[in-house]
N, C-alpha and C. Protein backbone atom coordinates (compact mmCIF):
# COMPACT_ATOMS: atom_id res chain seq x y z
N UNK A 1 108.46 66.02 -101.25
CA UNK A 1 108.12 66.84 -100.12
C UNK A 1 109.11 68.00 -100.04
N UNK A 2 108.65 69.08 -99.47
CA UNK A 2 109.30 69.98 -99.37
C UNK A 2 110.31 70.41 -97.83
N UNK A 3 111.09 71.20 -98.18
CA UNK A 3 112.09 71.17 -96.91
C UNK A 3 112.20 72.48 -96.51
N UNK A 4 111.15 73.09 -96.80
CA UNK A 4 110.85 74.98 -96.10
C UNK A 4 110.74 74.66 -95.12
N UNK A 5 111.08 74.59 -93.52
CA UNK A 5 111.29 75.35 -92.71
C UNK A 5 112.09 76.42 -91.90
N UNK A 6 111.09 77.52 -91.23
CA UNK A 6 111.53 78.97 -91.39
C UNK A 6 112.43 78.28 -89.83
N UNK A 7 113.73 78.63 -90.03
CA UNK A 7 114.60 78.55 -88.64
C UNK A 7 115.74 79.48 -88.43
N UNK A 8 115.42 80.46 -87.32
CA UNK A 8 116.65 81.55 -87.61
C UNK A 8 117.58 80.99 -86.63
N UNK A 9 118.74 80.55 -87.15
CA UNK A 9 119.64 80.62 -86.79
C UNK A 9 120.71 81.57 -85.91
N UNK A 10 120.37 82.94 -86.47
CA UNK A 10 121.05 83.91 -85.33
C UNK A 10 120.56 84.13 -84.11
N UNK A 11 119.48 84.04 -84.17
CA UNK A 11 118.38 84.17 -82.55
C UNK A 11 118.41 82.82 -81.84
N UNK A 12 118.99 81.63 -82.63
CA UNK A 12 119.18 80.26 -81.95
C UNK A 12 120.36 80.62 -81.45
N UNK A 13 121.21 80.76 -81.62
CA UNK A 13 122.45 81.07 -81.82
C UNK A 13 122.75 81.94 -80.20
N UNK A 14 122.23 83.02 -80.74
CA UNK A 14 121.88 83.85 -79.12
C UNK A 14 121.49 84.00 -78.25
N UNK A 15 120.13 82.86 -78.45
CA UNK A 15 120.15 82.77 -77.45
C UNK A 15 120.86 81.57 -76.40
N UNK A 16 121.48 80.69 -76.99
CA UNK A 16 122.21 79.91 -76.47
C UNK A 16 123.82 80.42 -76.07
N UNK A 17 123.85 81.46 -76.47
CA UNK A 17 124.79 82.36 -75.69
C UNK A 17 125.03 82.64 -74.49
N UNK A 18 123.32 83.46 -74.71
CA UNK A 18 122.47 83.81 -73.38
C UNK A 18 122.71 83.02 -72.23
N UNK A 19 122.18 82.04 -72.41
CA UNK A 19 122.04 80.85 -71.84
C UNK A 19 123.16 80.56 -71.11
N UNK A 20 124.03 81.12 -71.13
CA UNK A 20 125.48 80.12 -71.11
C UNK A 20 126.34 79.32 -71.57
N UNK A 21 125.93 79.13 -72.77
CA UNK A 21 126.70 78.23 -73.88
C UNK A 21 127.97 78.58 -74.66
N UNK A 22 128.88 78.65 -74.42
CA UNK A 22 130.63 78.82 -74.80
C UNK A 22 130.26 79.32 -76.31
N UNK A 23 130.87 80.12 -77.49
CA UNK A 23 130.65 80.35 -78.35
C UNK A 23 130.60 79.10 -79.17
N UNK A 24 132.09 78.63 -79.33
CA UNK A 24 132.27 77.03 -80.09
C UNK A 24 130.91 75.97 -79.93
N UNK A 25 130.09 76.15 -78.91
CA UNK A 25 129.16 74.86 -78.58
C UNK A 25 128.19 75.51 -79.18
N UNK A 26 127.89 76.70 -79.08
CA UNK A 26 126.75 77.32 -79.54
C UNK A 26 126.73 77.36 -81.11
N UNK A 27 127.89 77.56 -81.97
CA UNK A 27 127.88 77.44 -83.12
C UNK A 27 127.96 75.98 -83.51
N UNK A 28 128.26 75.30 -83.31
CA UNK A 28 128.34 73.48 -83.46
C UNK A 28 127.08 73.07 -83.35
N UNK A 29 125.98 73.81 -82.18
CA UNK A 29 124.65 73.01 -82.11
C UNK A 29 123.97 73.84 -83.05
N UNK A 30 124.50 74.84 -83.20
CA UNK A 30 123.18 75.75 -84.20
C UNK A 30 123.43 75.14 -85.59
N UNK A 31 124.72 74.60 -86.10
CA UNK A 31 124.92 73.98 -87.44
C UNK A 31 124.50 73.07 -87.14
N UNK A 32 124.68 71.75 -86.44
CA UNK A 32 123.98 70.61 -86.25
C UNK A 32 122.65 70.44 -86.49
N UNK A 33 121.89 71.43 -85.98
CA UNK A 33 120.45 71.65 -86.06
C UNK A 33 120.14 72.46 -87.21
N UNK A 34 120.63 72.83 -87.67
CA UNK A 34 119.94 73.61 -88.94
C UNK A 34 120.64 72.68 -90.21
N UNK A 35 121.41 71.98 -90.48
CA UNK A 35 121.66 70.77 -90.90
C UNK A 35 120.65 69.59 -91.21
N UNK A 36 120.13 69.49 -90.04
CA UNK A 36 119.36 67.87 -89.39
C UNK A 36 117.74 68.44 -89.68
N UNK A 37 117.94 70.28 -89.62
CA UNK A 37 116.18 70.74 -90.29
C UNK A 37 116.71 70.64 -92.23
N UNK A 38 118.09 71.10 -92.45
CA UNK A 38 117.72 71.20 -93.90
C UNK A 38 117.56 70.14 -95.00
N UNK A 39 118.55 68.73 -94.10
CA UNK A 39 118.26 67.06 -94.74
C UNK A 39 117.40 66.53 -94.44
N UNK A 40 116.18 66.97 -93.66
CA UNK A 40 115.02 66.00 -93.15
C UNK A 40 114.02 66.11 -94.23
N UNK A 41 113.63 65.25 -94.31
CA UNK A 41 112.80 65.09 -95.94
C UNK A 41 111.24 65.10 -94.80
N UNK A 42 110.81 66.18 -94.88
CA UNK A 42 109.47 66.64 -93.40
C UNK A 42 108.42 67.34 -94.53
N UNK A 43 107.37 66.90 -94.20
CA UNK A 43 105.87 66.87 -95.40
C UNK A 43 105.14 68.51 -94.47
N UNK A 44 104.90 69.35 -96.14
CA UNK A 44 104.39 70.20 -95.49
C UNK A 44 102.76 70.24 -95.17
N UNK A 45 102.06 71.35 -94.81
CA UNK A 45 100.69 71.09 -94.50
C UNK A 45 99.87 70.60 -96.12
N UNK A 46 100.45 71.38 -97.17
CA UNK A 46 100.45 71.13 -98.53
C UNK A 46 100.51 69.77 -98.73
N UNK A 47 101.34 69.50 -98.72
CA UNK A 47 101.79 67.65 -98.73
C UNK A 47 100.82 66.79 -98.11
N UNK A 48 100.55 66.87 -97.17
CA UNK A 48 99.82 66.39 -96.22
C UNK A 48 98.93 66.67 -96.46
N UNK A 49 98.09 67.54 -97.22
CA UNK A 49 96.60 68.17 -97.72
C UNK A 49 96.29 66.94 -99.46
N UNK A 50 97.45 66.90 -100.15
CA UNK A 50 97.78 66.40 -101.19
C UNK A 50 97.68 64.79 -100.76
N UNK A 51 98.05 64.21 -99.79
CA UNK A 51 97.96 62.11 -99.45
C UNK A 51 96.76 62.64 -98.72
N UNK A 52 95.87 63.81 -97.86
CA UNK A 52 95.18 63.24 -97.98
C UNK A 52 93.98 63.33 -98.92
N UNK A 53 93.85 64.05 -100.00
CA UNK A 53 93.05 64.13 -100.69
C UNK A 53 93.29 62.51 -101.69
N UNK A 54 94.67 62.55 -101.94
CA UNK A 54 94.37 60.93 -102.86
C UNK A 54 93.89 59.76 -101.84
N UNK A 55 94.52 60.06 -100.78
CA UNK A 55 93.77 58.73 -100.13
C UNK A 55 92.07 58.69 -100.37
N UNK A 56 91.30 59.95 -99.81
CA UNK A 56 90.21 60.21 -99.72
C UNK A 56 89.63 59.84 -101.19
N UNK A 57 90.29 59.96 -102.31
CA UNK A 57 89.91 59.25 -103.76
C UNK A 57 89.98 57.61 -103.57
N UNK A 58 91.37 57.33 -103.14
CA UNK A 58 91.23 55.97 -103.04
C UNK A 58 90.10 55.53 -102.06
N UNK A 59 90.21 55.36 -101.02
CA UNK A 59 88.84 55.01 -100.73
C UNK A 59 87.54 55.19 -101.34
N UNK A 60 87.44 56.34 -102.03
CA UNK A 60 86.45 56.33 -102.74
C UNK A 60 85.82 55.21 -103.72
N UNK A 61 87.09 54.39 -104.15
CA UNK A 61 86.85 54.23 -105.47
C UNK A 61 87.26 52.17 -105.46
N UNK A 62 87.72 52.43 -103.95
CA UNK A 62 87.19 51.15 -102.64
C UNK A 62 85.77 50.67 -102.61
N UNK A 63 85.15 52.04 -102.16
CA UNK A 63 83.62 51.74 -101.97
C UNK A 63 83.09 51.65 -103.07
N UNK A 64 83.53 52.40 -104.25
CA UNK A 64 82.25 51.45 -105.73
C UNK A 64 82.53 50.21 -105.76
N UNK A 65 84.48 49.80 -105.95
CA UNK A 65 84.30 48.51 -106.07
C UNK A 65 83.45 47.41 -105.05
N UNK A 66 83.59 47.77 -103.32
CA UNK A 66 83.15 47.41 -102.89
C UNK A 66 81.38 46.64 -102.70
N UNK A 67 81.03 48.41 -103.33
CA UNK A 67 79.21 47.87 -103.92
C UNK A 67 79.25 47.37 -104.94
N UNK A 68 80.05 47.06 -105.91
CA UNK A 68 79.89 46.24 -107.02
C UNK A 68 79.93 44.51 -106.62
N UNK A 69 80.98 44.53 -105.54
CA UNK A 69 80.66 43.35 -105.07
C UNK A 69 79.51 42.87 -104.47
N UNK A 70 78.94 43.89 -103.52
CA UNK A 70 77.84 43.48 -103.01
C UNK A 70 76.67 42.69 -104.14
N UNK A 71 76.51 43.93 -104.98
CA UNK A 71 75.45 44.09 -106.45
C UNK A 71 75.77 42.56 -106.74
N UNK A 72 76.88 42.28 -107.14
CA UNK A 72 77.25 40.68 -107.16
C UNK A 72 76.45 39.41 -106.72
N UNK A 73 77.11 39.65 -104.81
CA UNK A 73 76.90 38.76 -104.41
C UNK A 73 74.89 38.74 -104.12
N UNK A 74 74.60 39.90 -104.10
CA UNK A 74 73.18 39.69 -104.00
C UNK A 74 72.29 38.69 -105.29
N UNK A 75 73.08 39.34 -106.31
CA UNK A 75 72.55 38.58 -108.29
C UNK A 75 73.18 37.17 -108.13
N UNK A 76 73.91 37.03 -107.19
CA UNK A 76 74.45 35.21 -106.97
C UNK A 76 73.53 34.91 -106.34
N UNK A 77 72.95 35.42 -105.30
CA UNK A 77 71.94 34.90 -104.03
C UNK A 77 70.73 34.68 -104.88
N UNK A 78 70.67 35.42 -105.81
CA UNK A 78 69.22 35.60 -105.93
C UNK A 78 68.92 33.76 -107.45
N UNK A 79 70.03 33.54 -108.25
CA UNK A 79 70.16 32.65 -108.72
C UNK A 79 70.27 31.69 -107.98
N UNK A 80 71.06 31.25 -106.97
CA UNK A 80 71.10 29.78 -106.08
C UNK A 80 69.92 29.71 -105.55
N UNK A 81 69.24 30.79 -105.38
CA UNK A 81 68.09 30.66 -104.47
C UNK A 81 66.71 29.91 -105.63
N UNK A 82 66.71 30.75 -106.93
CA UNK A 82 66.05 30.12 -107.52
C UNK A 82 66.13 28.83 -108.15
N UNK A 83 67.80 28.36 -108.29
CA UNK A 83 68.22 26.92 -108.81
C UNK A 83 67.82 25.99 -107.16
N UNK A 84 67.99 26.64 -106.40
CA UNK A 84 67.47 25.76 -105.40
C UNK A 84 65.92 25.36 -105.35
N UNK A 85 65.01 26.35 -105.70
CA UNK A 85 63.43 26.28 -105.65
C UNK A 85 63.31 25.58 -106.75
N UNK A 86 64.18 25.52 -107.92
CA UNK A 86 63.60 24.64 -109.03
C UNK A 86 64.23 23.10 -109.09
N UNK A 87 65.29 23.09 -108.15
CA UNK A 87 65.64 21.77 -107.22
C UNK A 87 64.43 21.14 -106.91
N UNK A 88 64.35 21.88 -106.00
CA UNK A 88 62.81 21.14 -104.88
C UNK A 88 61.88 21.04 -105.10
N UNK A 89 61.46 22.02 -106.49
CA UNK A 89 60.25 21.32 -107.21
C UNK A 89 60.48 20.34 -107.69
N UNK A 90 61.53 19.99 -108.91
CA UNK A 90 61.59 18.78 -109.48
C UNK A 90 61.91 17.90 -108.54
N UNK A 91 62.33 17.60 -107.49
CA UNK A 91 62.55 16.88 -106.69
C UNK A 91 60.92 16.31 -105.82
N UNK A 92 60.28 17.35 -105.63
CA UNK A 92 58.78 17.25 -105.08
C UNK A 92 58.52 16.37 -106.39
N UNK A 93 58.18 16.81 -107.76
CA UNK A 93 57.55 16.18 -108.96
C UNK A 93 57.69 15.13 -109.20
N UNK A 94 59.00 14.39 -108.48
CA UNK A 94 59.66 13.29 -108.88
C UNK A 94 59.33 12.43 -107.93
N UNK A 95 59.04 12.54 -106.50
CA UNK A 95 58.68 11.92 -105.46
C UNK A 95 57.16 11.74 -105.91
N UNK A 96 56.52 12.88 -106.54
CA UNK A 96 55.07 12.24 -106.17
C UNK A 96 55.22 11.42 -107.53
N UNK A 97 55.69 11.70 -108.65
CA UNK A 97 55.80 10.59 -110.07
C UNK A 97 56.27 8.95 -109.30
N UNK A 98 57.63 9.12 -108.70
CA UNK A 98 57.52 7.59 -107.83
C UNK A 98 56.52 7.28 -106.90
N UNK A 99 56.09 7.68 -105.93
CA UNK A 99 54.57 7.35 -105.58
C UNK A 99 53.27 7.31 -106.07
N UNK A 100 53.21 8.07 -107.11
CA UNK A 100 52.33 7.41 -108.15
C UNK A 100 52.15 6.20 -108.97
N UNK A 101 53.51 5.65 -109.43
CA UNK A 101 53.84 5.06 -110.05
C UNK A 101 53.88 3.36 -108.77
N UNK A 102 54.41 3.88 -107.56
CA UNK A 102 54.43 2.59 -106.72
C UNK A 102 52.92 2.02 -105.98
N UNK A 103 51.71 2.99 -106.35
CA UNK A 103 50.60 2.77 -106.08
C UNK A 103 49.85 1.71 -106.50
């Protein structure tokens, strides 16, 4: 990330003069603060344009896997469903073979 921000210091500076601020305090807070802007590791609109475009990939690529699962679980449904119907036939076939047979 980048650490461009625009901060003028002499117009901070003066105006805390202005203000009433003793020279010594005014130069101590204007270094303090332009310090605490130049070590802050702060994401620019760039940066922030950049996570979110990869996020917006990652999710993307969420949702194929995601329909691949679906595609899945539907081609599972659709097998249990038929191992089940060919259950219950042979199971029907077999009931009427023993009632045939106990006749």
């Amino acid at each position: 990330m980048s650490n461009v921000v625009a901060f003028d210091t002499h117009k901070f500076f003066k105006k805390l003069e202005a203000s009433g601020f003793e020279r010594s305090n005014a130069e101590g807070l204007t270094e303090a603060i332009q310090d605490a802007i130049t070590t802050a590791d702060l994401a620019t609109k760039h940066d922030l344009k950049n996570t979110e475009n990869a996020l917006k990939a990652e999710i993307s690529e969420v949702r194929a896997d995601v329909e691949k699962v679906h595609v899945g679980m539907a081609e599972l449904e659709a097998r249990i469903i038929k191992w089940n119907l060919a259950a219950i036939i042979a199971a029907s076939g077999l009931a009427l073979a023993i009632g045939q047979l106990l006749k």
